[in-house]
C-alpha atoms as a PDB file:
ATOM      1  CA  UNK A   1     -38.050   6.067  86.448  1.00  0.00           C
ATOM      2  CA  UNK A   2     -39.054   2.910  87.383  1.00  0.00           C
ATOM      3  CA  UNK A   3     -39.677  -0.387  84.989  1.00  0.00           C
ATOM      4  CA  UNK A   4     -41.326  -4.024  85.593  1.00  0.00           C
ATOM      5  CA  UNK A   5     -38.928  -6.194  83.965  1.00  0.00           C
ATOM      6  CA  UNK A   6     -40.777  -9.727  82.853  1.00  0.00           C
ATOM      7  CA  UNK A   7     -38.369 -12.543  82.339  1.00  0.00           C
ATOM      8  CA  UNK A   8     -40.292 -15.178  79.864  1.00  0.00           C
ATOM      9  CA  UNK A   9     -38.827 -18.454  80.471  1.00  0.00           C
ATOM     10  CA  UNK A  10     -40.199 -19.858  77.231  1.00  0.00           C
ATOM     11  CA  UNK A  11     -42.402 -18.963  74.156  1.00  0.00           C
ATOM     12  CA  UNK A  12     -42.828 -22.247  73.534  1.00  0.00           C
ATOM     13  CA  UNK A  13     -45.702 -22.396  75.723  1.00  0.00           C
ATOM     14  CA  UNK A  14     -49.042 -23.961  73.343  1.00  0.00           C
ATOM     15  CA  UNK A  15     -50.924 -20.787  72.551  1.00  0.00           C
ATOM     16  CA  UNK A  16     -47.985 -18.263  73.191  1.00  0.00           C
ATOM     17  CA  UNK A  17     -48.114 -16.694  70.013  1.00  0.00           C
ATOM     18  CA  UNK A  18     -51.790 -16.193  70.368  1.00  0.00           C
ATOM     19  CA  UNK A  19     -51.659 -14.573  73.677  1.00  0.00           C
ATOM     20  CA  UNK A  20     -48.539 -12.433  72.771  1.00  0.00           C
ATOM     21  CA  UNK A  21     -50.457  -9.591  70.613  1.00  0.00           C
ATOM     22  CA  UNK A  22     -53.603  -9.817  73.460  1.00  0.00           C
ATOM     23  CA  UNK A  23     -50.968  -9.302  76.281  1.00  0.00           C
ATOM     24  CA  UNK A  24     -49.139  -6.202  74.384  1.00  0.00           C
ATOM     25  CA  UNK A  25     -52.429  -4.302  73.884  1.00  0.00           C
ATOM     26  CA  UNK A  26     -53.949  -4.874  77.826  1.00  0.00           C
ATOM     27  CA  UNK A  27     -49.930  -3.892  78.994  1.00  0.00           C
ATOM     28  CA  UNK A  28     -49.825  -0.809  76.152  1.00  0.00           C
ATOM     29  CA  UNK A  29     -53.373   0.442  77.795  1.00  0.00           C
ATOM     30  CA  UNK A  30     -52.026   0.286  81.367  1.00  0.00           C
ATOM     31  CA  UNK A  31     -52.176   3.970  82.854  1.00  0.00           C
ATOM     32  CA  UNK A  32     -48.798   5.284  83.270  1.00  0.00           C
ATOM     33  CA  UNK A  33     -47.175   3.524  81.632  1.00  0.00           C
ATOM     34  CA  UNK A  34     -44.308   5.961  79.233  1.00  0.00           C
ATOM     35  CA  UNK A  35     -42.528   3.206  77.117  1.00  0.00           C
ATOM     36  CA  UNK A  36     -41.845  -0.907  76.630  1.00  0.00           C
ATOM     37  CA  UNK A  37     -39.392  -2.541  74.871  1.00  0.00           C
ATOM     38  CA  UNK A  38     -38.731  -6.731  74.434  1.00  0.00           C
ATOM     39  CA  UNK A  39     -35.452  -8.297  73.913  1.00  0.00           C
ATOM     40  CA  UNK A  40     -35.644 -11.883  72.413  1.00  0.00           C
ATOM     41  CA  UNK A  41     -32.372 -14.061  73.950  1.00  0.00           C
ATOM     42  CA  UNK A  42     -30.254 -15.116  71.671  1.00  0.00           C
ATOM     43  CA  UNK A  43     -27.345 -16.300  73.642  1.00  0.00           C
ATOM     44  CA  UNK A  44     -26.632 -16.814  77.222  1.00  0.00           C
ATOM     45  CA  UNK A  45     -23.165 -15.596  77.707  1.00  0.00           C
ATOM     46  CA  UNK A  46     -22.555 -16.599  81.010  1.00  0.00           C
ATOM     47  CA  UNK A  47     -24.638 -18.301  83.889  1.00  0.00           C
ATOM     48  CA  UNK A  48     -27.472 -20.303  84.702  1.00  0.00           C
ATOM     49  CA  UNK A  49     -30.521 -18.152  83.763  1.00  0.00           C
ATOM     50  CA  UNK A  50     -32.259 -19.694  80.542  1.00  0.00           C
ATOM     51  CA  UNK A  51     -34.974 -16.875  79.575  1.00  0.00           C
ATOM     52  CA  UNK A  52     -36.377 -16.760  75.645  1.00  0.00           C
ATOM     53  CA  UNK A  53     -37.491 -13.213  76.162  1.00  0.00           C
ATOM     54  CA  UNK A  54     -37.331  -9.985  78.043  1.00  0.00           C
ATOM     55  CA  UNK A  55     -40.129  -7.456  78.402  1.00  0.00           C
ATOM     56  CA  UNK A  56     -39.794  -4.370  80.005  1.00  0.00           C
ATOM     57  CA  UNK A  57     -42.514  -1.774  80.764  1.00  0.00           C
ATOM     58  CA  UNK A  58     -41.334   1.553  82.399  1.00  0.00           C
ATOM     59  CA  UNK A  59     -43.324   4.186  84.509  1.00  0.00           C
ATOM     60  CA  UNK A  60     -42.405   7.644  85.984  1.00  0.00           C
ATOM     61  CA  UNK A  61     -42.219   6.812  89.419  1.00  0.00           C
ATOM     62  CA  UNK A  62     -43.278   3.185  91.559  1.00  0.00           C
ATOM     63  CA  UNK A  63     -46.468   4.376  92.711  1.00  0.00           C
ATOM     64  CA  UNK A  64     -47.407   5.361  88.904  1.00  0.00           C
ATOM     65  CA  UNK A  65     -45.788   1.542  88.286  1.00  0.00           C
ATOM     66  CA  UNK A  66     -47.887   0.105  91.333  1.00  0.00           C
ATOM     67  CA  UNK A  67     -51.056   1.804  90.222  1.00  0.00           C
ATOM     68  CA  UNK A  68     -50.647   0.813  86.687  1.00  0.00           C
ATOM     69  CA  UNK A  69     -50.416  -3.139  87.393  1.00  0.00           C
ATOM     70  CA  UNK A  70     -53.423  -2.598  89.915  1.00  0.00           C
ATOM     71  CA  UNK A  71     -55.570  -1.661  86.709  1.00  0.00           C
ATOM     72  CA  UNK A  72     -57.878  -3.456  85.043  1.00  0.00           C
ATOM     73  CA  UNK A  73     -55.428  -3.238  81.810  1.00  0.00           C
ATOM     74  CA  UNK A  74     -52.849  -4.160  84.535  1.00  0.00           C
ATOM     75  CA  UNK A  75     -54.604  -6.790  85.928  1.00  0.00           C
ATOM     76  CA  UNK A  76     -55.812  -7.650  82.878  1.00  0.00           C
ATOM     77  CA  UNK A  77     -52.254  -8.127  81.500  1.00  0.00           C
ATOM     78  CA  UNK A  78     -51.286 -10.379  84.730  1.00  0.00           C
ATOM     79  CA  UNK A  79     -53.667 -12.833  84.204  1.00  0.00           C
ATOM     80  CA  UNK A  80     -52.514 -13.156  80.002  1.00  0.00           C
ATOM     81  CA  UNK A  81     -48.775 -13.257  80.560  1.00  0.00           C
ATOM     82  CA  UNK A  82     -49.649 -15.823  83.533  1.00  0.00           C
ATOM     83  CA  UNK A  83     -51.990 -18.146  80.917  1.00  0.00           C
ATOM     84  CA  UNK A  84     -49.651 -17.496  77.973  1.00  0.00           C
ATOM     85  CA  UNK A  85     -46.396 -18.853  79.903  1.00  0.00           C
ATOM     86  CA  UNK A  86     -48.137 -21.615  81.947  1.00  0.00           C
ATOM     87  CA  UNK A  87     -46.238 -19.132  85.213  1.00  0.00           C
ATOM     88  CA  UNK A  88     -42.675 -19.572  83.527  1.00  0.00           C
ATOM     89  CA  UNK A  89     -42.022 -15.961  84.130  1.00  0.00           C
ATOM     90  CA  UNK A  90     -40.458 -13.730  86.589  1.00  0.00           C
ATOM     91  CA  UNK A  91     -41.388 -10.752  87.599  1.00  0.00           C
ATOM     92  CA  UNK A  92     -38.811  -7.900  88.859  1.00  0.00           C
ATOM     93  CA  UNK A  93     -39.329  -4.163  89.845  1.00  0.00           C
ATOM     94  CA  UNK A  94     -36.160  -2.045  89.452  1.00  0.00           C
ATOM     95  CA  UNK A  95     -35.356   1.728  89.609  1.00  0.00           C
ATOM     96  CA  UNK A  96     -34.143   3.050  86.189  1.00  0.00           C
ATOM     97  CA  UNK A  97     -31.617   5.245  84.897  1.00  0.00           C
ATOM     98  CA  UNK A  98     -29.596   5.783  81.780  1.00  0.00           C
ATOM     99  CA  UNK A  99     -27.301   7.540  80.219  1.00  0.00           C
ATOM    100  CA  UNK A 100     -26.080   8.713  76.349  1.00  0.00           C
ATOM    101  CA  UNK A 101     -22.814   7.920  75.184  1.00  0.00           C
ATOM    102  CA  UNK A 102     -22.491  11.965  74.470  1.00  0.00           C
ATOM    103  CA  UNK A 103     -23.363  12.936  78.166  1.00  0.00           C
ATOM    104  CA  UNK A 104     -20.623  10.236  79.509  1.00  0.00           C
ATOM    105  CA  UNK A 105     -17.771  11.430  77.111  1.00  0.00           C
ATOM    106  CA  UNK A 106     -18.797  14.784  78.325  1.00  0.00           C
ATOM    107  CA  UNK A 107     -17.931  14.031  82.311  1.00  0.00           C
ATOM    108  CA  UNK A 108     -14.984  11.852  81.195  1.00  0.00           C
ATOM    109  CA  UNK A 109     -13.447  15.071  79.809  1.00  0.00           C
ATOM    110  CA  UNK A 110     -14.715  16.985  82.493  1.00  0.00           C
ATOM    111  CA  UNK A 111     -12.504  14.673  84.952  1.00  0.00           C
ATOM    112  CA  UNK A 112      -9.800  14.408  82.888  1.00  0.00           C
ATOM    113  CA  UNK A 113      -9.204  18.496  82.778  1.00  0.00           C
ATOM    114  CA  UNK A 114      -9.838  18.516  87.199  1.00  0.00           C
ATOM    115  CA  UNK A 115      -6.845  16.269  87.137  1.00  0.00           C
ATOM    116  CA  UNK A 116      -4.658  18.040  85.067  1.00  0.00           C
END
C-alpha cells in the first residue's frame, strides 16, 4: 500500500474552512484511492516541525497513487489544497504497512517458544 501524506502547515489560512469540504470531495472522487484519514496536531512533542493538520490518502500500489493525483479529481484536489493553504503544505509519498496488536502478540509468542 502506498499513501500521500499532506502536511498542512496552517488552517488558519482566510478561506480554509471553505475550501476544506471542496478539497475532501475532489480527493474522495480520486480513482484508486481505498481510504483517508486526518489527524489535527495537538501537541508537538519533540522537534521543529509545526503542522496544524495531517491528511493522508492511501492507494493499492504507487502507480494506482500516481494515476490517481494525475486525475482530474486529482488534479482537481492539487490546485484546492494549494489555494486553501496559500502552498503551506508538504507533500510526501511513502510505502505503507501496518500491523494489529493481535498479529504482533502472536509472533512475540511465536519467538519466545523458538528460544526456549
Amino acid at each position: 500500500m502506498n499513501k500521500l501524506i499532506i502536511l498542512v502547515e496552517s488552517t488558519t489560512t482566510p478561506g480554509f474552512h471553505n475550501y476544506w469540504p471542496r478539497f475532501l470531495h475532489a480527493a474522495e472522487t480520486i480513482p484508486g484511492l481505498r481510504r483517508e484519514s486526518t489527524s489535527r496536531i495537538s501537541r508537538v512533542l519533540f522537534g521543529d516541525a509545526q503542522y496544524a493538520l495531517i491528511h493522508e490518502l492511501f492507494f493499492d500500489s504507487l502507480s494506482s497513487l500516481q494515476a490517481g493525483l494525475a486525475s482530474p479529481p486529482g488534479k482537481e484536489a492539487g490546485r484546492l489544497l494549494q489555494d486553501m493553504t496559500g502552498g503551506r503544505v508538504q507533500l510526501l509519498i511513502a510505502d505503507h504497512s501496518e500491523d494489529d496488536m493481535d498479529n504482533i502478540r502472536k509472533y512475540r509468542a511465536l519467538d519466545k517458544d523458538a528460544r526456549g
